[in-house]
Protein backbone atom coordinates (compact mmCIF):
# COMPACT_ATOMS: atom_id res chain seq x y z
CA UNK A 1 -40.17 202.55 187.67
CA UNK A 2 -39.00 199.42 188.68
CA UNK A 3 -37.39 195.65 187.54
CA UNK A 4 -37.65 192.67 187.71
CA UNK A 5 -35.60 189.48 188.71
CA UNK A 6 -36.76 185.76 188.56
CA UNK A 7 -35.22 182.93 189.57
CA UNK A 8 -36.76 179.12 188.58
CA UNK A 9 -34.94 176.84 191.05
CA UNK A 10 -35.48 173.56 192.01
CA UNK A 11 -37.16 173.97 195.32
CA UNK A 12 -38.34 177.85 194.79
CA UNK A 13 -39.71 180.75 192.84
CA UNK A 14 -37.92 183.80 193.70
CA UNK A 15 -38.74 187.27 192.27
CA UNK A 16 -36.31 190.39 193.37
CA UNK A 17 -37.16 193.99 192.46
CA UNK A 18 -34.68 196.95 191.46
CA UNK A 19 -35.74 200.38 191.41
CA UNK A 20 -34.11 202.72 189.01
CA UNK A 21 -31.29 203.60 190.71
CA UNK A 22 -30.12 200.91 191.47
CA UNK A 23 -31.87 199.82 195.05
CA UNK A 24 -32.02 196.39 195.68
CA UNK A 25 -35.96 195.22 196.84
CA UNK A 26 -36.40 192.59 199.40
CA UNK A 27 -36.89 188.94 197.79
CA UNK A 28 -40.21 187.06 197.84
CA UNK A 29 -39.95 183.62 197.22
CA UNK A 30 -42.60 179.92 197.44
CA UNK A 31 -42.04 176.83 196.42
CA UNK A 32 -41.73 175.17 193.29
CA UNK A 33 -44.49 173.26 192.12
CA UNK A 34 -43.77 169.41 190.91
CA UNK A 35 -45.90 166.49 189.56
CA UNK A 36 -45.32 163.19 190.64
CA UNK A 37 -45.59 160.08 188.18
CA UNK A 38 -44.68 156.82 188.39
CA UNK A 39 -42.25 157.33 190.90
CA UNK A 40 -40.63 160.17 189.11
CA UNK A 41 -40.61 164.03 189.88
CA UNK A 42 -41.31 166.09 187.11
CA UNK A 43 -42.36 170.17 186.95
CA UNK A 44 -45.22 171.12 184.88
CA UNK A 45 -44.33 174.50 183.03
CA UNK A 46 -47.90 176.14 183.35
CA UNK A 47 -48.28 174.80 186.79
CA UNK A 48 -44.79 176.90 187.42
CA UNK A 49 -45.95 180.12 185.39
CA UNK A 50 -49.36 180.20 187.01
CA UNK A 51 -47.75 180.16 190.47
CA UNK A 52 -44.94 182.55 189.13
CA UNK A 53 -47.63 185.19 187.97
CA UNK A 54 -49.48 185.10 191.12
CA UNK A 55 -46.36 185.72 192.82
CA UNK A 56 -45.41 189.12 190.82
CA UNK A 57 -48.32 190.12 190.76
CA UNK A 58 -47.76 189.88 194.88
CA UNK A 59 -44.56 191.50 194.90
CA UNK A 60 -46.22 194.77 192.23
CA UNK A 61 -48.72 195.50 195.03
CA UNK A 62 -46.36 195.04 197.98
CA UNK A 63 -42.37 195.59 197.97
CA UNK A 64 -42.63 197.08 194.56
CA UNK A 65 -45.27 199.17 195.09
CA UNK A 66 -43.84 202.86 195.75
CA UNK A 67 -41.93 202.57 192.35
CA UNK A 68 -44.09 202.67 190.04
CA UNK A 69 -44.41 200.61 186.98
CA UNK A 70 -42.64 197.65 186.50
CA UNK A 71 -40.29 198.26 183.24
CA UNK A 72 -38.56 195.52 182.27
CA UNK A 73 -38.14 191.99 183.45
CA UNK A 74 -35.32 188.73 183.09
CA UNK A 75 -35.28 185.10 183.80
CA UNK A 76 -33.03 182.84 185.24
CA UNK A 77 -33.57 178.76 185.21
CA UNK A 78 -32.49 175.99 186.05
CA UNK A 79 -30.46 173.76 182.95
CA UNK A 80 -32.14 173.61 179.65
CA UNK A 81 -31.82 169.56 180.32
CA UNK A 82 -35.33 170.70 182.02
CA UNK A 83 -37.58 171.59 178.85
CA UNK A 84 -41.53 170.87 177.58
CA UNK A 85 -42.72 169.99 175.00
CA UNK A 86 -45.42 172.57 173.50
CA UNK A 87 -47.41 173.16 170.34
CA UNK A 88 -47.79 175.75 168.17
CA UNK A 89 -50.10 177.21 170.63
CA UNK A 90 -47.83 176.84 173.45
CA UNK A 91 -49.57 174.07 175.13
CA UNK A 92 -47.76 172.02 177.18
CA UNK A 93 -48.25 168.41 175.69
CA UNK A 94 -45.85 166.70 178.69
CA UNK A 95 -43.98 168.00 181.68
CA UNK A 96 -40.11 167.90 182.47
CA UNK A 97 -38.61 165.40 184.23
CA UNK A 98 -36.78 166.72 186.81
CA UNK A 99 -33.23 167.06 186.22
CA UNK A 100 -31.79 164.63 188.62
CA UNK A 101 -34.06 162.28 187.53
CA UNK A 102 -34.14 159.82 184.54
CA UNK A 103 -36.64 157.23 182.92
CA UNK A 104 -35.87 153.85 183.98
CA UNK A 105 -35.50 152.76 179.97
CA UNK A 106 -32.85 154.55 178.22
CA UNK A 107 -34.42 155.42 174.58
CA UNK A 108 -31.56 156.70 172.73
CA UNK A 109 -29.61 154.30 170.33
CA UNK A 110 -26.43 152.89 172.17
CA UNK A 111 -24.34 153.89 169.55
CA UNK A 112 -26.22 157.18 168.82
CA UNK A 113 -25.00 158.06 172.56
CA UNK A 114 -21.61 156.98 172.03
CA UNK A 115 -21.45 159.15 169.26
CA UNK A 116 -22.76 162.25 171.14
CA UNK A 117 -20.65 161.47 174.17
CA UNK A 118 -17.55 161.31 172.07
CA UNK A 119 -14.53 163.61 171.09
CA UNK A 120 -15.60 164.46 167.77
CA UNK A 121 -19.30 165.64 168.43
CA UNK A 122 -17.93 167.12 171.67
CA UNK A 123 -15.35 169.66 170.20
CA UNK A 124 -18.35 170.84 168.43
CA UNK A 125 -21.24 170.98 171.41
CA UNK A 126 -19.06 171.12 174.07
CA UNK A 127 -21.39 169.04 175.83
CA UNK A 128 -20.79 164.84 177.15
CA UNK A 129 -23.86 162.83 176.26
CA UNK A 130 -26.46 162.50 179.68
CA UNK A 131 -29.53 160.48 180.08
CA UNK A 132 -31.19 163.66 181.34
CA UNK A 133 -30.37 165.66 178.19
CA UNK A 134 -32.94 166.62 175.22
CA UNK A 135 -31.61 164.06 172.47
CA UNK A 136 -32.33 161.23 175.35
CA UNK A 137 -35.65 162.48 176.83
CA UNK A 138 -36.90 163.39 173.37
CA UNK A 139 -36.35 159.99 171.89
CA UNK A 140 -38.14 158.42 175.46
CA UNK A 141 -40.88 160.26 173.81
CA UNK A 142 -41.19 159.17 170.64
CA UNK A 143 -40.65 155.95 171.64
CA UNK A 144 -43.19 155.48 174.49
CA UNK A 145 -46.04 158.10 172.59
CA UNK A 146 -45.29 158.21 168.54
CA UNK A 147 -48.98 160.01 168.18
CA UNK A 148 -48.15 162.69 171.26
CA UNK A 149 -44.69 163.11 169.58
CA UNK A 150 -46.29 164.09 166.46
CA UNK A 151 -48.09 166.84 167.93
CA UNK A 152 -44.77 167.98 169.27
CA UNK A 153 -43.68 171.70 167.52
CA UNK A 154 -41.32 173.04 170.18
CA UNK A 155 -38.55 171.50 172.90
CA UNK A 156 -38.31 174.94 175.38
CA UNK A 157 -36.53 175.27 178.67
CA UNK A 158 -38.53 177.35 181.68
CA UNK A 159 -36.98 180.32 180.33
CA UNK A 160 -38.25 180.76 177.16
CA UNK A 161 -41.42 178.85 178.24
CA UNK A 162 -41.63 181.94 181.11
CA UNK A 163 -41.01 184.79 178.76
CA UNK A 164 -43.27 183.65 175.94
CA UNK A 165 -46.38 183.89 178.35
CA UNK A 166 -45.30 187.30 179.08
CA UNK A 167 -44.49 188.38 175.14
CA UNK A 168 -46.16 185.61 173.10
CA UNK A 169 -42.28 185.15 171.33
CA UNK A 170 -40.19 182.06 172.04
CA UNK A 171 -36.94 183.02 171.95
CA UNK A 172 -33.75 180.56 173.75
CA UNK A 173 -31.11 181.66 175.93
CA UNK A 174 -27.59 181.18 174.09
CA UNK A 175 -26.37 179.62 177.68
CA UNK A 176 -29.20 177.39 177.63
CA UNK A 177 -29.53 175.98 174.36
CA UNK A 178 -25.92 174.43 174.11
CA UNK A 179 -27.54 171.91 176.61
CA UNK A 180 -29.64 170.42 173.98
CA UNK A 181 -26.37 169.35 172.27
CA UNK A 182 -27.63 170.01 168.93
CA UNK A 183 -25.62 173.09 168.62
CA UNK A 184 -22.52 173.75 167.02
CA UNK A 185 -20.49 176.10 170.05
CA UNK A 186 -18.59 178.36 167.52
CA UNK A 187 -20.89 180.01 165.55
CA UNK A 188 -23.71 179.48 167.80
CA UNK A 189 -26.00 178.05 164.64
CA UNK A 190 -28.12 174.56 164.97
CA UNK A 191 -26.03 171.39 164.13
CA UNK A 192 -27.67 170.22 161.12
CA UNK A 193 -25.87 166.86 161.25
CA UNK A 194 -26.94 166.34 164.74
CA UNK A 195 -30.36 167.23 164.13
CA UNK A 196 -30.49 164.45 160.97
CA UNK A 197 -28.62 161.91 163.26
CA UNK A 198 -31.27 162.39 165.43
CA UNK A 199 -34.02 162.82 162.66
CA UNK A 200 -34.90 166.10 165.07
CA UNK A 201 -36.86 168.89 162.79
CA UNK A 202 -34.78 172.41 162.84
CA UNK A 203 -37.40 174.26 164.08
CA UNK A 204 -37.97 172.28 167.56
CA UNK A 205 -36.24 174.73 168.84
CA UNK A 206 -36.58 178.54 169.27
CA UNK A 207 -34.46 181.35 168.04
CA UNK A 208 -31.24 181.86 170.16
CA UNK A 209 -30.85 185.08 172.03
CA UNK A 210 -28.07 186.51 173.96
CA UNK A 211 -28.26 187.63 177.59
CA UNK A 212 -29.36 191.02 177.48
CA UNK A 213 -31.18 190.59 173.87
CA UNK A 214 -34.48 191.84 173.79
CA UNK A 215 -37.36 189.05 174.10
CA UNK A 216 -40.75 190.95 173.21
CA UNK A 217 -42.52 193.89 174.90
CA UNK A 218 -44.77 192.64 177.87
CA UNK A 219 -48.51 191.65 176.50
CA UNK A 220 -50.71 194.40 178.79
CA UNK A 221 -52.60 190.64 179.46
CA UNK A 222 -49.87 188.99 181.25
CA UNK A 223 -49.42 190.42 184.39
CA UNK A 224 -52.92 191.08 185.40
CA UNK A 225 -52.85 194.25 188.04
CA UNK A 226 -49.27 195.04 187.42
CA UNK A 227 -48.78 198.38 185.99
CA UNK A 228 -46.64 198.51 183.07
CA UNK A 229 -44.19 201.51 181.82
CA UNK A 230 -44.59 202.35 178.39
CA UNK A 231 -42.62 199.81 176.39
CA UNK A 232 -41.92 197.58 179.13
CA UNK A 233 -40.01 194.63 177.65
CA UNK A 234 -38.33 191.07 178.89
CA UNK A 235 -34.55 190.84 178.30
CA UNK A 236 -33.35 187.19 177.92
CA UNK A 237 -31.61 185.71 181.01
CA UNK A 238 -30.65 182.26 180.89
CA UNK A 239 -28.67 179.17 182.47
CA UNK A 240 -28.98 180.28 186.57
CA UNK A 241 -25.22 179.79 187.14
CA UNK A 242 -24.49 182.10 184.32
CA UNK A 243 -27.02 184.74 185.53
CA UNK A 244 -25.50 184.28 189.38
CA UNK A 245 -21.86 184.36 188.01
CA UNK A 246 -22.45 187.57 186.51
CA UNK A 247 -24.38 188.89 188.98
CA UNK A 248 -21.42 188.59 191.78
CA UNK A 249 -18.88 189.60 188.95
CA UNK A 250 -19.71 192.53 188.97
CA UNK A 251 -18.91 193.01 192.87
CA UNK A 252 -16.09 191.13 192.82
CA UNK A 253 -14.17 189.92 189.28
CA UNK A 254 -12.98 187.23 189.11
CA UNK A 255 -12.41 184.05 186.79
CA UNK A 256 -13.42 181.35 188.83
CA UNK A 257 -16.51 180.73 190.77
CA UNK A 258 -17.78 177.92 193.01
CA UNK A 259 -21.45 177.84 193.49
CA UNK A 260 -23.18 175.26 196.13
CA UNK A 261 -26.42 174.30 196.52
CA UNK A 262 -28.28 171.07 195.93
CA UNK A 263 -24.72 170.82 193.63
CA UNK A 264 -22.23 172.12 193.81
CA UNK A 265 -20.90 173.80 189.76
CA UNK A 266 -17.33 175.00 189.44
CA UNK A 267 -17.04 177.20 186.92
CA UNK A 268 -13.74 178.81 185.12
CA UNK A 269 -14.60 181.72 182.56
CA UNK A 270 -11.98 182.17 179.67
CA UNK A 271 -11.62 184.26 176.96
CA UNK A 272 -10.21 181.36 174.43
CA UNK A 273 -12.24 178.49 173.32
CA UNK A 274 -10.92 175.69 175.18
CA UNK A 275 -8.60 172.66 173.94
CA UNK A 276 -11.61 170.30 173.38
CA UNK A 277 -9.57 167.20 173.66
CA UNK A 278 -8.48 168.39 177.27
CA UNK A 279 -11.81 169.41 178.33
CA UNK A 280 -13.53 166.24 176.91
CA UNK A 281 -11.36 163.90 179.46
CA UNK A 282 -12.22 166.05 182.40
CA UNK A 283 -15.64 165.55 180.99
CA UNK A 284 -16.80 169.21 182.10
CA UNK A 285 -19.33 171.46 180.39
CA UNK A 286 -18.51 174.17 177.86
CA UNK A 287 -21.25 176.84 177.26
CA UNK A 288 -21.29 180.62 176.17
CA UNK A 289 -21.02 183.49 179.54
CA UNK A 290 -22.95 186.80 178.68
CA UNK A 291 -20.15 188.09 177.07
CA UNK A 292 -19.64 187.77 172.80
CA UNK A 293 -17.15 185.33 172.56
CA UNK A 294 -16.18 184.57 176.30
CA UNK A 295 -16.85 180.38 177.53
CA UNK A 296 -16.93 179.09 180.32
CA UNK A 297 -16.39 175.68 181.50
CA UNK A 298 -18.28 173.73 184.52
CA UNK A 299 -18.01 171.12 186.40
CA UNK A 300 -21.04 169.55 188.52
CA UNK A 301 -20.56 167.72 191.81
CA UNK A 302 -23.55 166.75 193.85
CA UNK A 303 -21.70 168.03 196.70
CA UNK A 304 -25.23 169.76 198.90
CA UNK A 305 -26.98 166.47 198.68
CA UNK A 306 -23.80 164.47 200.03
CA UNK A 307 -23.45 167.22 203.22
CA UNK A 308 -27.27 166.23 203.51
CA UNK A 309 -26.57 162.55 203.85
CA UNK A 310 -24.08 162.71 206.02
CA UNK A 311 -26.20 165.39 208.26
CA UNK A 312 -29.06 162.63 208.32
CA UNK A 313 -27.29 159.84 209.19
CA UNK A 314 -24.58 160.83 211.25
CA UNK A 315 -26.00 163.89 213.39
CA UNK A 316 -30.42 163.40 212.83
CA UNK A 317 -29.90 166.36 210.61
CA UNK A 318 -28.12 168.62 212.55
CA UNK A 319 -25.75 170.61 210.25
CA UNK A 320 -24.18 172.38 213.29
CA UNK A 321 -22.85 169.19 214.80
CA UNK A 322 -21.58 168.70 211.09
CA UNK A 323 -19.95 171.71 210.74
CA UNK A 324 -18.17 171.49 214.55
CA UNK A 325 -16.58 168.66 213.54
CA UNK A 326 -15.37 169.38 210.50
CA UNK A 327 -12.56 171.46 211.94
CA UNK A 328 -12.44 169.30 215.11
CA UNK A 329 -8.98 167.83 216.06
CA UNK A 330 -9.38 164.82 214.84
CA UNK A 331 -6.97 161.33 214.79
CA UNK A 332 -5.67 160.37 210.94
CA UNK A 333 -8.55 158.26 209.46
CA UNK A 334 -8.29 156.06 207.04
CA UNK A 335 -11.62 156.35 205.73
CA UNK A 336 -11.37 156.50 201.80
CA UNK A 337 -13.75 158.24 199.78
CA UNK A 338 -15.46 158.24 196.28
CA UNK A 339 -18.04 160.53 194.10
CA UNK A 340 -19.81 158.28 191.70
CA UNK A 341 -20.29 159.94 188.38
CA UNK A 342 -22.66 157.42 187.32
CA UNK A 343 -26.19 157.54 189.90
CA UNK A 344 -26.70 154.07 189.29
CA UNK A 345 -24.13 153.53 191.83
CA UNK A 346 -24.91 155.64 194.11
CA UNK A 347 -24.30 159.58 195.43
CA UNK A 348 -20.99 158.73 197.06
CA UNK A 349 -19.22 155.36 198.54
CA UNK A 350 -16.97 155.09 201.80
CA UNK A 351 -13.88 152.63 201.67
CA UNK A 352 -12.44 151.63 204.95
CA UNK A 353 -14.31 152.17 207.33
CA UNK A 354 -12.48 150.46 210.56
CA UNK A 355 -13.83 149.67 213.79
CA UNK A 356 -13.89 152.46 215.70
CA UNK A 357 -14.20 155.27 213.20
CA UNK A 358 -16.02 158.48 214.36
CA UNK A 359 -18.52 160.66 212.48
CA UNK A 360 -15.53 163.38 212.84
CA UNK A 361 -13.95 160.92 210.68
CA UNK A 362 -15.98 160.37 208.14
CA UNK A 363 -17.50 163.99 207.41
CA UNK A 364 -13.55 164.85 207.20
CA UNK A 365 -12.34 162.70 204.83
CA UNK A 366 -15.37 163.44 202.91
CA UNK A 367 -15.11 166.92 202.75
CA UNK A 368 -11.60 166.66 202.27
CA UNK A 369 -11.95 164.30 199.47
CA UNK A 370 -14.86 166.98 197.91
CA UNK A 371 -12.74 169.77 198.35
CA UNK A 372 -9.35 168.56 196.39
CA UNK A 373 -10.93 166.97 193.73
CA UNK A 374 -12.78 170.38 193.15
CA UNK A 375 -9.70 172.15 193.58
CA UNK A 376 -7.85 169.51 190.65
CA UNK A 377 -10.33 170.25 188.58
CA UNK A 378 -10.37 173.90 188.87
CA UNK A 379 -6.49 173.66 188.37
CA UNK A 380 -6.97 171.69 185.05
CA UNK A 381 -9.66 173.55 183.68
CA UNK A 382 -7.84 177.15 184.10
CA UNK A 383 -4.94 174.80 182.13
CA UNK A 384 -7.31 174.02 179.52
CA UNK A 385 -8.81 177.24 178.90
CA UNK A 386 -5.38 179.38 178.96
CA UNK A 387 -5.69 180.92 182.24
CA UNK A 388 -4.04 180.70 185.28
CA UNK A 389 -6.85 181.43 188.60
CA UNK A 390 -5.47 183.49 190.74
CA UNK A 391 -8.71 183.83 193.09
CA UNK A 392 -11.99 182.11 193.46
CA UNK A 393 -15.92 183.37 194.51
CA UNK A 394 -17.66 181.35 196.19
CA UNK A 395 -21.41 181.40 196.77
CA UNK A 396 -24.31 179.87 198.18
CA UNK A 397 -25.95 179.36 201.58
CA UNK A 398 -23.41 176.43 202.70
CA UNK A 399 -20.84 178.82 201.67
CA UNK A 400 -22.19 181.38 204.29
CA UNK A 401 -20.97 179.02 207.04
CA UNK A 402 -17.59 179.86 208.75
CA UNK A 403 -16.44 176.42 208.96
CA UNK A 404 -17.04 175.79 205.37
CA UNK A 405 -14.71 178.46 204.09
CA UNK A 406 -12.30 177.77 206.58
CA UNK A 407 -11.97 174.24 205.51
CA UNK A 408 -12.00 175.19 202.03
CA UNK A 409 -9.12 178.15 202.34
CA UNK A 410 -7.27 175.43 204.14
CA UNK A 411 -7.53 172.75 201.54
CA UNK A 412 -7.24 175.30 198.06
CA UNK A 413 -3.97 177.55 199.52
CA UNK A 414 -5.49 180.67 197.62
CA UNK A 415 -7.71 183.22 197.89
CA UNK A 416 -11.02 182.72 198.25
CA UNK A 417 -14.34 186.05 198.36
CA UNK A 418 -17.83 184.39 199.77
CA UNK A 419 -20.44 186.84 198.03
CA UNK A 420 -22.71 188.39 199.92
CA UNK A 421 -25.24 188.46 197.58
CA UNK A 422 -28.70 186.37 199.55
CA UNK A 423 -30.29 185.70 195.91
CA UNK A 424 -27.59 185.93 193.24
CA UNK A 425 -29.97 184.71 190.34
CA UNK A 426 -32.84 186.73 190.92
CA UNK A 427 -30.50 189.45 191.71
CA UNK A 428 -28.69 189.04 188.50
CA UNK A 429 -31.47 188.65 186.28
CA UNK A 430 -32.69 191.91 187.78
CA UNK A 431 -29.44 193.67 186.75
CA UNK A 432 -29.79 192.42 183.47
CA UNK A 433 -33.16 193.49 183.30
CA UNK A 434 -31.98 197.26 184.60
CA UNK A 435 -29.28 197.40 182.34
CA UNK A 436 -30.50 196.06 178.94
CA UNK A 437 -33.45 198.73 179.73
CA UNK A 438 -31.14 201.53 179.48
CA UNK A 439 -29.35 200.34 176.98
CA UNK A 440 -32.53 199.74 174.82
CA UNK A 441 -33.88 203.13 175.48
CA UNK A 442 -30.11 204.91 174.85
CA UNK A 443 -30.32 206.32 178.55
CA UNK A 444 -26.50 204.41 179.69
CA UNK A 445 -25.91 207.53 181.10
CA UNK A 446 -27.97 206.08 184.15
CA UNK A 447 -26.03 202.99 184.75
């Protein structure tokens, strides 16, 4: 017997096995599939599912084979900001834009979005107001399609979208559906006057589940050629950098993790619901953590793709030249640096650049500039939530580099674990899956 991890990323499918007692299976992974229209990315949910079952069905016949059935499965996705829209038959009536991008003509009413952006709504969503959220991309809808928007019964993120193909039940990750900003944080029920500001229908969304819950038992029809154990069942997942978080936690606790990859999310886990006006000017997320009454707060900063940029035009793309002279003795520079929050104005901007400057220079300052304001906000948001970080985890493949946690213990002046965890999504959706099965079934004795 044997479960199951997946991870929906941005660039890749990843599926990780777990046998019963806990072993760890080797990670199979292929790419994403997108659409491209009009310029724009966008992922097609079916397109991803098709290419998702072919994939376990892969891994069932090869790394999982010597266990046996597969038992029980869990999801992790990227933000519910990426979400079809189906009907009642679960066809996809039009993809997701991808989350980095947006449509070129904002749809939602200017003052709508100033009243979902502002310090009232936001003590009750914990969410700012983003052009790539639902209440934004489901108004571009009904404004550029009234008759497709019509045909519109459900607004679900890959995760539910995933684990209704493999139990015919839409259910929504409670870390997920907070991204829609139509629900109220506390008690975890839909907004109603959110939904009528919006003139959104209650039922656009599915039922809210919390990581661990139990989705549906797995439809013998799904997985074709993967043998099933009797009863074997999908246990909700949800936001990835809630899955990863509490995947590493449980090799190394801690309150505070920093994850980097195309982004790079801070997150700061507290017990107490955090002082909303505080949180709302360091404009950072608030969403549940797989624990009943436990929030965490994140912060985004597009961090990966910036260390990209500066890879490609400074060194052709070579990330060890970066790296080298990121810790090289360098002169003072006075090379100034800014992250734009708003894309419109670009990833980053670089003030002062004198004659004479080096790349040394520049990926320094940068970096620098990266690290502190990460470490300001980390500071602030363990303020705001009542908690005082004594420690941080990082993760991700950028994290794996020597120089990069060198430069980071240098510039933060506390202690800082890299995980060693390769796949902490898949991984952690795996150990949900394990765990929620033996819960379910009363065996906890086997944890």
């Amino acid at each position: 017997m044997w479960f199951l991890g997946i991870d929906i990323g941005t660039t890749h499918l990843k599926v990780i096995g777990m046998g019963e007692d806990g072993t760890l299976l080797p990670v199979r992974k292929r790419r994403t599939p997108v659409l491209q229209r009009n310029g724009l990315t966008f992922h097609d949910a079916l397109a991803v599912w098709r290419d998702l079952s072919a994939l376990i069905q892969a891994y069932s016949g090869d790394e999982a084979r010597r266990w046996g059935p597969l038992a029980a499965v869990s999801v992790g996705t990227f933000g519910q900001e990426e979400s079809v829209a189906v009907d009642r038959s679960g066809k996809v009536l039009w993809p997701s834009l991808a989350w980095w991008e947006n449509y070129p003509d904002p749809a939602l009413d200017a003052s709508l979005h100033r009243w979902l952006d502002g310090e009232a709504h936001y003590a009750v969503s914990g969410m700012r107001s983003r052009p790539n959220q639902s209440p934004e991309r489901l108004s571009w809808i009904r404004r550029h399609d009234p008759a497709l928007w019509r045909q519109i019964d459900l607004w679900v993120d890959f995760g539910s979208y995933v684990m209704w193909q493999m139990t015919g039940e839409w259910r929504a990750a409670t870390s997920q559906i907070t991204h829609s900003q139509c629900v109220d944080l506390r008690s975890m029920r839909l907004h109603e006057p959110t939904l009528a500001r919006l003139d959104f229908p209650p039922t656009l969304f599915p039922t809210m589940a919390d990581t661990g819950e139990r989705c549906g038992e797995i439809r013998p029809d799904a997985l074709p050629g993967v043998p099933l154990a009797p009863g074997a069942s999908v246990f909700v997942g949800g936001h990835d950098q809630i899955v990863g978080a509490w995947a590493v936690q449980n090799y190394q606790p801690t309150s505070v993790f920093d994850s980097i990859g195309t982004s790079e999310y801070l997150m700061v886990l507290t017990p107490h619901f955090p002082d909303a006006a505080a949180a709302w000017r360091l404009e950072v997320d608030i969403e549940r953590t797989w624990k009943a009454g436990e929030f965490v707060m994140g912060c985004a900063t597009p961090s990966g793709k910036i260390i990209q940029t500066l890879a490609e035009l400074l060194y052709q793309g070579d990330y060890d030249l970066l790296f080298r002279d990121l810790l090289a003795d360098a002169p003072p520079s006075a090379v100034s640096v800014s992250v734009n929050e708003a894309e419109a104005r670009g990833l980053f901007s670089l003030h002062h650049l004198n004659a004479g400057v080096r790349p040394a220079g520049i990926v320094q300052a940068t970096l620098n500039h990266i690290a502190d304001r990460a470490f300001r906000l980390l500071s602030q948001m363990g303020e705001t939530g009542g908690i005082l970080p004594q420690d941080a985890v990082l993760m991700g493949s950028l994290f794996q580099r020597p120089e990069m946690l060198e430069h980071r213990r240098r510039r933060w002046n506390m202690p800082l674990f890299v995980s060693d965890l390769d796949e902490p999504v898949a991984t952690g959706a795996a150990m949900i899956a394990r765990e929620s099965w033996f819960i379910a079934t009363h065996r906890e004795d086997r944890l």
